[in-house]
PDB file of N, CA and C in Angstrom:
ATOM      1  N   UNK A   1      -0.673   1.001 -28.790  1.00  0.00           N
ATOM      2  CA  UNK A   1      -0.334   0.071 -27.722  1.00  0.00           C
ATOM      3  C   UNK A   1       1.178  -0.082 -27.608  1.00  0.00           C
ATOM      4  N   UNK A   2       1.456  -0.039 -28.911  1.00  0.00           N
ATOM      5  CA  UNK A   2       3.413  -0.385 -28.890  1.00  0.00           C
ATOM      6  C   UNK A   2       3.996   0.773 -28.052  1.00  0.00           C
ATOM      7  N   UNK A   3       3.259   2.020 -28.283  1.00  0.00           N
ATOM      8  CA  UNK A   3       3.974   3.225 -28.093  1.00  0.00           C
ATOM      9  C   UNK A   3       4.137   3.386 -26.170  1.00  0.00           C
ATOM     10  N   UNK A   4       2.646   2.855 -25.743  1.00  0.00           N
ATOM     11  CA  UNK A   4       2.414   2.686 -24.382  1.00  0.00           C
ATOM     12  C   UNK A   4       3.474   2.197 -24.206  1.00  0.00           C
ATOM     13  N   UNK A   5       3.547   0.772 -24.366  1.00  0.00           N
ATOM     14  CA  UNK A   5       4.704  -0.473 -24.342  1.00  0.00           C
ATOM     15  C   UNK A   5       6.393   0.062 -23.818  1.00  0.00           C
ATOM     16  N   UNK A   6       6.612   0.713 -25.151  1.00  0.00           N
ATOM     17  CA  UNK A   6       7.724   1.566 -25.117  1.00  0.00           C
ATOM     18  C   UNK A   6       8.126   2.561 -24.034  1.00  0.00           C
ATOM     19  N   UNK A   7       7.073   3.388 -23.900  1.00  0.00           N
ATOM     20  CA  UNK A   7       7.113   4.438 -22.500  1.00  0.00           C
ATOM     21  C   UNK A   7       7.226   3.600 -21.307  1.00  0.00           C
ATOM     22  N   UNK A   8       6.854   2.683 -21.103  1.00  0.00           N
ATOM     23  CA  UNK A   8       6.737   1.883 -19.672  1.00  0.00           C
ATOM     24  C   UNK A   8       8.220   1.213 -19.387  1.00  0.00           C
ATOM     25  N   UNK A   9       8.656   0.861 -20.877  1.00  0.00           N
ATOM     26  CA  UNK A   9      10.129   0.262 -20.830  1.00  0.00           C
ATOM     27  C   UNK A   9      11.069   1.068 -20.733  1.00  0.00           C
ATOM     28  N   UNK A  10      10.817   2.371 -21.140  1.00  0.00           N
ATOM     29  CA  UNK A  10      11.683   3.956 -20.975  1.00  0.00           C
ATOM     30  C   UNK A  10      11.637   3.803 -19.798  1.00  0.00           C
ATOM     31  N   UNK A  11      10.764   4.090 -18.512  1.00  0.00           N
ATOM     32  CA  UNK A  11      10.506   4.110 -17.390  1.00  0.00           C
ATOM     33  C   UNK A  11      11.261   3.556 -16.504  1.00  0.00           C
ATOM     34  N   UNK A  12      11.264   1.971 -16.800  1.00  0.00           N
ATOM     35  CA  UNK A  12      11.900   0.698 -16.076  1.00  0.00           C
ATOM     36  C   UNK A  12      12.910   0.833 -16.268  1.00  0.00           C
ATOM     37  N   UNK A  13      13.739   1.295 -17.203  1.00  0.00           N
ATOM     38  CA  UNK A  13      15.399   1.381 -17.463  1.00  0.00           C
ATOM     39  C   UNK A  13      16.089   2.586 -16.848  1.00  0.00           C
ATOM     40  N   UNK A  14      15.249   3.585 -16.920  1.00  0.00           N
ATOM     41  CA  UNK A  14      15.835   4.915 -16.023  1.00  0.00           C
ATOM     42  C   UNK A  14      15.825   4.806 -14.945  1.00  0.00           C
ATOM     43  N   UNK A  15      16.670   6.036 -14.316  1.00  0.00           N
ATOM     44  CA  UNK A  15      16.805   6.437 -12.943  1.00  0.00           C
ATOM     45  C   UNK A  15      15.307   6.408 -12.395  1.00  0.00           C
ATOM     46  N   UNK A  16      14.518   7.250 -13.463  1.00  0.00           N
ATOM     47  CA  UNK A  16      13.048   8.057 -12.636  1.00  0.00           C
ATOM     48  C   UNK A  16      12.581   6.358 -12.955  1.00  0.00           C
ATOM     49  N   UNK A  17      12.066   5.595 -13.765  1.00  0.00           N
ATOM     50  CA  UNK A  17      11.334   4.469 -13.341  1.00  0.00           C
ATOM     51  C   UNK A  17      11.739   3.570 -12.263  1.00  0.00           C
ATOM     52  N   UNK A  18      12.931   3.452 -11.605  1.00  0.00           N
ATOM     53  CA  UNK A  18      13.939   2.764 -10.369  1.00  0.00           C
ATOM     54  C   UNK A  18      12.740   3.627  -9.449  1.00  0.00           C
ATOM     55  N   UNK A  19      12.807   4.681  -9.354  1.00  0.00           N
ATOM     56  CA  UNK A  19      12.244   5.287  -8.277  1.00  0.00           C
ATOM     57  C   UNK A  19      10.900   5.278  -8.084  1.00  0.00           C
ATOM     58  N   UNK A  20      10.176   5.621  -9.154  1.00  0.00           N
ATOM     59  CA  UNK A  20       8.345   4.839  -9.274  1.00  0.00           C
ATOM     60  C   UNK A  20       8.291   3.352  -8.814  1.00  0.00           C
ATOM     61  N   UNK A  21       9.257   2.261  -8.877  1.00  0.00           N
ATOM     62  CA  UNK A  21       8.717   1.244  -8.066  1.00  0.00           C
ATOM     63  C   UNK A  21       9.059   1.376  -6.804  1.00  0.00           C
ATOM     64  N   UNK A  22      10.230   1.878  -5.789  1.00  0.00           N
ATOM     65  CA  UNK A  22      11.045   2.056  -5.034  1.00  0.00           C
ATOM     66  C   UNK A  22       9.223   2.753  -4.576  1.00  0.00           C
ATOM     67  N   UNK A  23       8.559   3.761  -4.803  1.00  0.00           N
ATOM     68  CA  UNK A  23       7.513   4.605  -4.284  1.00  0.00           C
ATOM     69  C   UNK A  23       6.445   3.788  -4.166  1.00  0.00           C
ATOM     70  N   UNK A  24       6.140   2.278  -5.319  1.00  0.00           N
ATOM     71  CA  UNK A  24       5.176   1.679  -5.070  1.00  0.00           C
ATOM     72  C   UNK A  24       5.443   0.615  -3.591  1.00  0.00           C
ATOM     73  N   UNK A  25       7.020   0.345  -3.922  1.00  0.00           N
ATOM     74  CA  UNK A  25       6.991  -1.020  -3.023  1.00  0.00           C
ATOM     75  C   UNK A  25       6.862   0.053  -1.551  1.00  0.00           C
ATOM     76  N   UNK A  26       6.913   1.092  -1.278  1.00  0.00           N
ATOM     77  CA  UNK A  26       6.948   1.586   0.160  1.00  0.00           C
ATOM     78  C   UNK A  26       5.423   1.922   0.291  1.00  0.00           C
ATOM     79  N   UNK A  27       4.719   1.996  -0.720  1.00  0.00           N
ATOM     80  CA  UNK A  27       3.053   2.386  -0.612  1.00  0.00           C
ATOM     81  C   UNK A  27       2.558   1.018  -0.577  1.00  0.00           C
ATOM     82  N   UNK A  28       2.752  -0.121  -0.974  1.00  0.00           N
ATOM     83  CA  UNK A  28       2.786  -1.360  -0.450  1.00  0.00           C
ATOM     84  C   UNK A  28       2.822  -1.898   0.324  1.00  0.00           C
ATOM     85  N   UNK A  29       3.852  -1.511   1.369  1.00  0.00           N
ATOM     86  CA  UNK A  29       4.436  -1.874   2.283  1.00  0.00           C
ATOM     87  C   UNK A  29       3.657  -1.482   3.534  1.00  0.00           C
ATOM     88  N   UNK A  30       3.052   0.169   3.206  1.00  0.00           N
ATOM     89  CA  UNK A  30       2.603   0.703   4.440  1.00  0.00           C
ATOM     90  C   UNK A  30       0.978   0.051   4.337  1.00  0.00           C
ATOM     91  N   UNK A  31       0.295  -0.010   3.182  1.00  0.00           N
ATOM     92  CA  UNK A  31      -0.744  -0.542   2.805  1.00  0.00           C
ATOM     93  C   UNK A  31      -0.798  -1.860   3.618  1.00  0.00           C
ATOM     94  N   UNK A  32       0.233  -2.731   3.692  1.00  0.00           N
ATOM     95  CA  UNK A  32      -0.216  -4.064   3.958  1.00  0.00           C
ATOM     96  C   UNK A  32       0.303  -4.034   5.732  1.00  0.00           C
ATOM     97  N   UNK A  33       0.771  -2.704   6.110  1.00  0.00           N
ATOM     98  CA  UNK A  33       0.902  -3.340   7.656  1.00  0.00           C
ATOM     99  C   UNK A  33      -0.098  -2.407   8.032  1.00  0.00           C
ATOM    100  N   UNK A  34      -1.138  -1.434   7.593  1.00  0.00           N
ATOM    101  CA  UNK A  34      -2.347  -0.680   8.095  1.00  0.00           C
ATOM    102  C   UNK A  34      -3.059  -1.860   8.227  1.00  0.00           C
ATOM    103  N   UNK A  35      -3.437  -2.541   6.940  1.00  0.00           N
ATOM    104  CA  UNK A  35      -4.581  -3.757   6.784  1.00  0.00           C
ATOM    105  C   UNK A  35      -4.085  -4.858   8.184  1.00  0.00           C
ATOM    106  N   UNK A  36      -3.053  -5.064   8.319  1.00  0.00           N
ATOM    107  CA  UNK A  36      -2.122  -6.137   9.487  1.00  0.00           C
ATOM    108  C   UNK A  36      -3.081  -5.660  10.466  1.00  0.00           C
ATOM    109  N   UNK A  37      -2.280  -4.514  10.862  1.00  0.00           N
ATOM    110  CA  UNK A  37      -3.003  -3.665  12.488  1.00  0.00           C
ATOM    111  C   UNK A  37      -4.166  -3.671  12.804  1.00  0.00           C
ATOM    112  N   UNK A  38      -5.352  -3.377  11.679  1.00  0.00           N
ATOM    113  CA  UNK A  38      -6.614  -3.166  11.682  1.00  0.00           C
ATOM    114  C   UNK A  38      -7.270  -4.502  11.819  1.00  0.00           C
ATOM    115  N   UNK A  39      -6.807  -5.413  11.209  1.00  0.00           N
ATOM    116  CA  UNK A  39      -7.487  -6.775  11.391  1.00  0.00           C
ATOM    117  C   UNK A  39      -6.534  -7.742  12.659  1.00  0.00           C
ATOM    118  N   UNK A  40      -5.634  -6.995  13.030  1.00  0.00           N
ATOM    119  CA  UNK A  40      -5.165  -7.327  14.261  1.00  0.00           C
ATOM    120  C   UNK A  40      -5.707  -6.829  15.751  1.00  0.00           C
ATOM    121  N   UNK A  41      -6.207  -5.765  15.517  1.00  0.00           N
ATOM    122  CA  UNK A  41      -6.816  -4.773  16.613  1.00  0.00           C
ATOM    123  C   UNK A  41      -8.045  -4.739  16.525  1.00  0.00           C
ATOM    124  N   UNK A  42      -8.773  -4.879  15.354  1.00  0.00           N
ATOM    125  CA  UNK A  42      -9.822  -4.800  15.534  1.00  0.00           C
ATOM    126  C   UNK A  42     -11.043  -5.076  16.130  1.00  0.00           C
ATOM    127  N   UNK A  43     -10.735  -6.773  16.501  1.00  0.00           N
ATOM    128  CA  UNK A  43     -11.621  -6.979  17.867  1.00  0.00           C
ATOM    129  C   UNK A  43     -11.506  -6.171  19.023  1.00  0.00           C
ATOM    130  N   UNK A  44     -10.527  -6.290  19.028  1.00  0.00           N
ATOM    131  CA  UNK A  44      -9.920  -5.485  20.198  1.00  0.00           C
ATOM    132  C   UNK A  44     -10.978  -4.361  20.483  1.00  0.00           C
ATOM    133  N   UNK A  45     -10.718  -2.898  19.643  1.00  0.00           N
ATOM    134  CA  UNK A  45     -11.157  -1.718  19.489  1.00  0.00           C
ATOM    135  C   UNK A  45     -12.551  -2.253  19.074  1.00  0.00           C
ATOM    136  N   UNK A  46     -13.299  -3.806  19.068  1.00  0.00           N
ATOM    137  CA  UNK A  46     -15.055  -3.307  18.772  1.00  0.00           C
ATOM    138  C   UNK A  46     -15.183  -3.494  19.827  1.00  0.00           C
ATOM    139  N   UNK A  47     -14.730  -4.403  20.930  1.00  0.00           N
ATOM    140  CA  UNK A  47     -15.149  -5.133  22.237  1.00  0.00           C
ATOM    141  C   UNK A  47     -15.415  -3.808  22.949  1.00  0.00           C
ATOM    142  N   UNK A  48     -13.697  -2.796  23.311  1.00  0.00           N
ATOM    143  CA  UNK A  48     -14.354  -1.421  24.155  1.00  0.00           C
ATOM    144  C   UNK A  48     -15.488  -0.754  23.447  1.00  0.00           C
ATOM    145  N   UNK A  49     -15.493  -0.673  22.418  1.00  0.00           N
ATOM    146  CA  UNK A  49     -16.898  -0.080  22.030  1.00  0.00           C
ATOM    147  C   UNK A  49     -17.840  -0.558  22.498  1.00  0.00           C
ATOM    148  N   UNK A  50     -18.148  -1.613  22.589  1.00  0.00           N
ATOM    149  CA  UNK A  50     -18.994  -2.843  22.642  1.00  0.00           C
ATOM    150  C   UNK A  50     -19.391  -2.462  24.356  1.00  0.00           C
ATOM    151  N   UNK A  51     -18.329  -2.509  25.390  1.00  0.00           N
ATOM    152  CA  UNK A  51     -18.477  -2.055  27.234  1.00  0.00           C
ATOM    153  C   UNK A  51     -18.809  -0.411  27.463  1.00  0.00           C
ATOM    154  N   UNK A  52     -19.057   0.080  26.306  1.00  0.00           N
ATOM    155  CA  UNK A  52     -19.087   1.211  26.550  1.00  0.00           C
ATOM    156  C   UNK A  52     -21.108   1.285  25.799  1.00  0.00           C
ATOM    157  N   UNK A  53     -21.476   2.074  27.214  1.00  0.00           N
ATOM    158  CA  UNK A  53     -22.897   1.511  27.485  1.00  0.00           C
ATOM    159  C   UNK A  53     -23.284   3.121  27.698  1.00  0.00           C
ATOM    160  N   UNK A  54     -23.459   4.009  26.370  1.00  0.00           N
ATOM    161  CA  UNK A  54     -24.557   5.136  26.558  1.00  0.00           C
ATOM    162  C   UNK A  54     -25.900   5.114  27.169  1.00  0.00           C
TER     163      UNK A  54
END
């Protein structure tokens, strides 16, 4: 567990761990404005489904 510990703190202090969060906060970022749009639009996009009469 210590050794895990250690690698994760290697990580956070380097260049390359700066950049693994820098990659999470932008996969974050896009994550939470897909979920925005979709529950913003989404009535939207069931209603035409909804007038659209096969």
């Amino acid at each position: 567990m210590m050794q895990m510990w250690g690698r994760v703190q290697n990580r956070l202090r380097g260049e390359e761990g700066a950049t693994m969060v820098e990659y999470g906060l932008v996969v974050t970022l896009i994550a939470l404005v897909a979920l925005l749009s979709v529950a913003a639009l989404g009535e939207k996009v069931l209603s035409l489904f909804e007038l659209v009469d096969i």
